[in-house]
C-alpha atoms as a PDB file:
ATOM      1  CA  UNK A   1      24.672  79.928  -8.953  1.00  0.00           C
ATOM      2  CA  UNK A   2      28.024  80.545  -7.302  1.00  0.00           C
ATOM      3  CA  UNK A   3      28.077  78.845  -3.587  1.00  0.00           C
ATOM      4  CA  UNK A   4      28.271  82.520  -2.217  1.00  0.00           C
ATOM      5  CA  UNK A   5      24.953  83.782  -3.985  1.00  0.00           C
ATOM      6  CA  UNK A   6      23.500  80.566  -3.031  1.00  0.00           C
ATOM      7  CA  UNK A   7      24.109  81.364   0.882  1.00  0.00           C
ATOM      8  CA  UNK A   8      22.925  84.630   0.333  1.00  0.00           C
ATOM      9  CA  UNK A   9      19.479  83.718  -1.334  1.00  0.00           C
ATOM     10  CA  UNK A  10      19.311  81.271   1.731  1.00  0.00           C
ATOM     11  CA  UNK A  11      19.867  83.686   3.945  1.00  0.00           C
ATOM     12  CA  UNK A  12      16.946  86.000   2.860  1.00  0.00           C
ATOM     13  CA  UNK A  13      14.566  83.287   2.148  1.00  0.00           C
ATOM     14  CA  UNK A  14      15.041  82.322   6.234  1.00  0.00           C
ATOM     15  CA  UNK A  15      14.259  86.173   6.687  1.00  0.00           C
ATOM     16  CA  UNK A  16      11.138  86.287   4.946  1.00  0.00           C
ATOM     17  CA  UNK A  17       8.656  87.799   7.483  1.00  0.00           C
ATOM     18  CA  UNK A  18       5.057  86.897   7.507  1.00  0.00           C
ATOM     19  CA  UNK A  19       1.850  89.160   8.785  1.00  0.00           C
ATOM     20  CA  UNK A  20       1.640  89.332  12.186  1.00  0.00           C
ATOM     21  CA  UNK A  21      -1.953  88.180  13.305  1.00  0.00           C
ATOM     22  CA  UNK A  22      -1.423  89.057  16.968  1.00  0.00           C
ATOM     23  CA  UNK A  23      -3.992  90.718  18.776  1.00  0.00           C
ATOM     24  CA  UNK A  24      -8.052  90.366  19.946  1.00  0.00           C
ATOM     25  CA  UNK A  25     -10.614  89.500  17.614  1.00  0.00           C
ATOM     26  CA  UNK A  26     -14.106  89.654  17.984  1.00  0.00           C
ATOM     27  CA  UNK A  27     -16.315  87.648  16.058  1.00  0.00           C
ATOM     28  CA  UNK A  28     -18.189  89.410  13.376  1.00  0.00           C
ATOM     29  CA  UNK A  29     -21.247  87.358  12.782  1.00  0.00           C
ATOM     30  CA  UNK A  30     -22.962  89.249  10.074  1.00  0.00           C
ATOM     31  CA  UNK A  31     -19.888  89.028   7.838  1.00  0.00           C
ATOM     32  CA  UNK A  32     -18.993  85.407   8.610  1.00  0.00           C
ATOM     33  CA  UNK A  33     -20.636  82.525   6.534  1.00  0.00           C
ATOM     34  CA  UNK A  34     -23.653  80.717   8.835  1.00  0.00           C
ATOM     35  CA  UNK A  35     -22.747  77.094   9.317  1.00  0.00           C
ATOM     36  CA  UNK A  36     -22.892  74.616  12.261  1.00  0.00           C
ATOM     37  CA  UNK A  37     -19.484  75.916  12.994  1.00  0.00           C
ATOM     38  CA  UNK A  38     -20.137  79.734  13.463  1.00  0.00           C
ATOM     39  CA  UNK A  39     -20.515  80.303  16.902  1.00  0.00           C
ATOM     40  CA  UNK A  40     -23.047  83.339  17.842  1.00  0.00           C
ATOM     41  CA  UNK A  41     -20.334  85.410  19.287  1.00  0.00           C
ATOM     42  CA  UNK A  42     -16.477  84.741  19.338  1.00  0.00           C
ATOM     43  CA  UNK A  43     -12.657  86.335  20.792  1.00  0.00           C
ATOM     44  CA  UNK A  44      -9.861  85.379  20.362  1.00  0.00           C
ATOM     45  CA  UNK A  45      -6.869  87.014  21.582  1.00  0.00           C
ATOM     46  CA  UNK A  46      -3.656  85.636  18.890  1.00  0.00           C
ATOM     47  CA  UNK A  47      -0.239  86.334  20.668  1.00  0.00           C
ATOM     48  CA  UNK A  48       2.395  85.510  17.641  1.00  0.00           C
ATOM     49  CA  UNK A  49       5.742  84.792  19.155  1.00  0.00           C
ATOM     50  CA  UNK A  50       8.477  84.159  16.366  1.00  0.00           C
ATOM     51  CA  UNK A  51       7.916  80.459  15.309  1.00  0.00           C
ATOM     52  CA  UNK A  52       4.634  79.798  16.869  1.00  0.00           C
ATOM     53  CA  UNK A  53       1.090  81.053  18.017  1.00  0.00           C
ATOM     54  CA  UNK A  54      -0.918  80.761  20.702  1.00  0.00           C
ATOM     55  CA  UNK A  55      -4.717  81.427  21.084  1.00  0.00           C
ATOM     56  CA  UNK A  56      -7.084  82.310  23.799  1.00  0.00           C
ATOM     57  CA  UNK A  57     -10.263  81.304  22.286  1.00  0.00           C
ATOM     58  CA  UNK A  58     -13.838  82.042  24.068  1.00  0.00           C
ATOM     59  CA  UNK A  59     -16.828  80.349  22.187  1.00  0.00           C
ATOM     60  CA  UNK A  60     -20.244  80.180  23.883  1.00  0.00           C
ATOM     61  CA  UNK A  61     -21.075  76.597  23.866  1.00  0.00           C
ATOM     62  CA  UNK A  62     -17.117  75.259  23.992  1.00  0.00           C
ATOM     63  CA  UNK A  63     -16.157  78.359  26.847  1.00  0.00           C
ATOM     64  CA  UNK A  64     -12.445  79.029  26.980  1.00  0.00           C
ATOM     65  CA  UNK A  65      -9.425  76.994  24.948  1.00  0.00           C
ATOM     66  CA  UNK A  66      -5.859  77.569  25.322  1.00  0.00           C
ATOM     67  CA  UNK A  67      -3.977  76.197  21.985  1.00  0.00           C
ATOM     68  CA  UNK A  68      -0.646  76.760  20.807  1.00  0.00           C
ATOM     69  CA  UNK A  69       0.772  75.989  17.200  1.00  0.00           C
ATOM     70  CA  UNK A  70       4.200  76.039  16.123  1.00  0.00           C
ATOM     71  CA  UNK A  71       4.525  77.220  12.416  1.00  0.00           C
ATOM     72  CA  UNK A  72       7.651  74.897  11.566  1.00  0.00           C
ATOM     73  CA  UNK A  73       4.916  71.975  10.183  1.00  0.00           C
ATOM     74  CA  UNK A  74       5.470  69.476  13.509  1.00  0.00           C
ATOM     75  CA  UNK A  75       2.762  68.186  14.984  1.00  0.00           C
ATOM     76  CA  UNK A  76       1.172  69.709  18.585  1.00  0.00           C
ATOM     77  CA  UNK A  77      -1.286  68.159  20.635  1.00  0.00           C
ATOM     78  CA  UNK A  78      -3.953  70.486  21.778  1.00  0.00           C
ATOM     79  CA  UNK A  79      -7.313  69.701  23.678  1.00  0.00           C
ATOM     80  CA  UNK A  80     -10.454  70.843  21.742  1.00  0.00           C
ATOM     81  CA  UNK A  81     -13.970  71.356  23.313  1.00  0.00           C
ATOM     82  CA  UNK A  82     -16.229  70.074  20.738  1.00  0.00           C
ATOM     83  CA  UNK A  83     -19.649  69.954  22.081  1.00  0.00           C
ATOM     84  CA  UNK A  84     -19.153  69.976  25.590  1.00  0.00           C
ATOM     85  CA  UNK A  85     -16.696  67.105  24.756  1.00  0.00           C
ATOM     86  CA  UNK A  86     -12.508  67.478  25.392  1.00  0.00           C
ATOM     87  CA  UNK A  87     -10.746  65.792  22.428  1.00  0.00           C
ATOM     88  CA  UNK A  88      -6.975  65.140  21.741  1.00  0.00           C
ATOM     89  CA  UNK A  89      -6.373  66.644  18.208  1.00  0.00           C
ATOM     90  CA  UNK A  90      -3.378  67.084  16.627  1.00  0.00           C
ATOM     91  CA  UNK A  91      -2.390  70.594  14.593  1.00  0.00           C
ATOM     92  CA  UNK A  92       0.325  71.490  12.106  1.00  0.00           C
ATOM     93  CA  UNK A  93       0.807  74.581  11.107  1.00  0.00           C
ATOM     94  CA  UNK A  94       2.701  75.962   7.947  1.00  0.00           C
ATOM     95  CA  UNK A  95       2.432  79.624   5.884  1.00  0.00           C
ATOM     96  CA  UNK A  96       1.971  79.238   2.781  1.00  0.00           C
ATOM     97  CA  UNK A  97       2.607  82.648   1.414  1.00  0.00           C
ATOM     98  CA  UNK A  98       0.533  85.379   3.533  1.00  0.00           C
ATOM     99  CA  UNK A  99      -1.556  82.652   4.575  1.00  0.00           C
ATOM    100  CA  UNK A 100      -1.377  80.296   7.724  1.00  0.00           C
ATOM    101  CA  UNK A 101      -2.667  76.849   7.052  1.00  0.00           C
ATOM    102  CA  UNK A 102      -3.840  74.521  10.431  1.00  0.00           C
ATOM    103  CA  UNK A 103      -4.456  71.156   9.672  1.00  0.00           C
ATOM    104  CA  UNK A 104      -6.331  69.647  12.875  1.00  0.00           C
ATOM    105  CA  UNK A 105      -7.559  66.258  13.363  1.00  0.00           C
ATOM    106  CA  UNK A 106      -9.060  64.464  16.212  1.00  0.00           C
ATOM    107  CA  UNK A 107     -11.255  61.457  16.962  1.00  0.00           C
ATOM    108  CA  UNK A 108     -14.999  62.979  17.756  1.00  0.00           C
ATOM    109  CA  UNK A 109     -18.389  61.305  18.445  1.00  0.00           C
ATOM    110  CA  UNK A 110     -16.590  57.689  17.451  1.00  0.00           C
ATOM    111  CA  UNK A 111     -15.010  58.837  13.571  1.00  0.00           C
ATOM    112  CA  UNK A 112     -12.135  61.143  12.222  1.00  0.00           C
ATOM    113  CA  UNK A 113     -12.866  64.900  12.213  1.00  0.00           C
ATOM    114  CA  UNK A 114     -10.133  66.802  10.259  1.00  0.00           C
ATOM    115  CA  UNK A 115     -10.364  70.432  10.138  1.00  0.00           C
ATOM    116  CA  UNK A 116      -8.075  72.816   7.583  1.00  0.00           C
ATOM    117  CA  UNK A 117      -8.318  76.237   8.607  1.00  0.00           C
ATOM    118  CA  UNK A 118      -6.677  79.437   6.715  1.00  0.00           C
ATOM    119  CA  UNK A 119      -5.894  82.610   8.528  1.00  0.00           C
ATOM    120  CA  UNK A 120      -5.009  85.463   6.527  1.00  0.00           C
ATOM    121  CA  UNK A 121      -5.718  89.484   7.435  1.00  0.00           C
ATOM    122  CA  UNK A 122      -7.804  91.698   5.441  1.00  0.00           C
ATOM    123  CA  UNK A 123      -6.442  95.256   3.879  1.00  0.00           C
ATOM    124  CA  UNK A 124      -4.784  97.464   6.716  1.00  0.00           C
ATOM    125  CA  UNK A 125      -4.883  94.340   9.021  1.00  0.00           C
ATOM    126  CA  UNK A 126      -8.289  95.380  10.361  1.00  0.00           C
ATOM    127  CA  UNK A 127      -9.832  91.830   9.965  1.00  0.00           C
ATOM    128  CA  UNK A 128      -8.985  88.308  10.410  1.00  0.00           C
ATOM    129  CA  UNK A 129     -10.355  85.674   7.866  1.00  0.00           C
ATOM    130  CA  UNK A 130     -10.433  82.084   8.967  1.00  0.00           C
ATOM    131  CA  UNK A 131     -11.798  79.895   6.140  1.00  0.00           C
ATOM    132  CA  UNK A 132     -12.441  76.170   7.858  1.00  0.00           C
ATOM    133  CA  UNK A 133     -12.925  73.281   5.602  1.00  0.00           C
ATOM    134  CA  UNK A 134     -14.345  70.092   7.598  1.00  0.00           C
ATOM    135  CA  UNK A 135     -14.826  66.301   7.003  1.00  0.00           C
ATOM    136  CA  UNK A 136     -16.358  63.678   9.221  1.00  0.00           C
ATOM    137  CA  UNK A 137     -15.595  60.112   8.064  1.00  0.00           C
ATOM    138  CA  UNK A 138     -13.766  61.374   4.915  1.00  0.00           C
ATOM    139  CA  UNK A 139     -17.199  63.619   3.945  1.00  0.00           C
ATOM    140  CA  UNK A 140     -17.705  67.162   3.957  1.00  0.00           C
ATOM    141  CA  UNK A 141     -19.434  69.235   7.121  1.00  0.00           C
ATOM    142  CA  UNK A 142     -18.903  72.559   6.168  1.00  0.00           C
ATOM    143  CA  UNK A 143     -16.357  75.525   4.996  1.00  0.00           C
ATOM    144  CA  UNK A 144     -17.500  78.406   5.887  1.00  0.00           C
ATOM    145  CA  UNK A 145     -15.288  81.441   6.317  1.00  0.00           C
ATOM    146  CA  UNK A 146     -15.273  83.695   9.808  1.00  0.00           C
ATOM    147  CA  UNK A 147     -14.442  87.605   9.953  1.00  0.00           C
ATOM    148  CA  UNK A 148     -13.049  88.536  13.137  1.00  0.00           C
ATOM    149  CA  UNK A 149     -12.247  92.973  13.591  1.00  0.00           C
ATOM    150  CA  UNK A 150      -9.277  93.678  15.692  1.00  0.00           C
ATOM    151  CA  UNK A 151     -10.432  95.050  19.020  1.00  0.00           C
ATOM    152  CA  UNK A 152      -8.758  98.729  19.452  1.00  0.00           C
ATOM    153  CA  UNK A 153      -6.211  99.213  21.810  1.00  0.00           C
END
């Protein structure tokens, strides 16, 4: 490929624009998969600005968390409320096609806790999927996937 076309398919790959997942989310619980990590009810208000994300989540059980994620695969430090607990864990966060990938892990209850979660919209953007696979110690805890529909307005 000539040096020239070479810059240009650079230049468009650096352009490629991914969905936009800004906006408030409430939980849909009869459409989500029941596991020890649905919560009853759920928002979360997703403000996407360029190369990173932050989220306003409000859980019963866990209350408020303020968590930010930068989509260039470095590593952020965010504090998680896992059963009434604070934790240090430690996110990356890449797209991988129309799909953002978090990889999360912290130290909880005395082992490792790594969490991969996959955001990706539903037709006409009107819902948020987040599928969440989870290990404790290296075994399995649960993957279930949550529906979120975008608030109006």
């Amino acid at each position: 490929m000539p040096l020239s076309g070479a810059i240009a398919f650079s230049s468009l790959a650096a352009q490629v624009s991914h969905p936009d997942l800004s906006g408030t989310w409430i939980l849909d619980h009869a459409r989500s998969d029941s596991s020890s990590f649905t919560p009853a009810s759920a928002t979360f208000v997703v403000r996407q600005l360029g190369d990173s994300m932050v989220l306003d989540r409000d859980t019963p059980g866990t209350g408020h968390m303020h968590l930010i994620y930068t989509f260039d695969g470095s590593a952020r430090v965010n504090t998680l409320r896992l059963v009434d607990t604070a934790v240090a864990a430690t996110s990356t966060a890449e797209w991988h096609a129309d799909t953002l990938v978090v990889h999360t892990t912290s130290e909880a209850g005395g082992g490792s806790l790594v969490q991969r979660d996959s955001w990706w919209l539903g037709p006409e953007a009107a819902t948020l999927r987040i599928r969440r696979e989870a290990t404790y110690e290296g075994a399995p805890i649960g993957s279930p996937t949550l529906v979120f529909v975008r608030r109006p307005g």
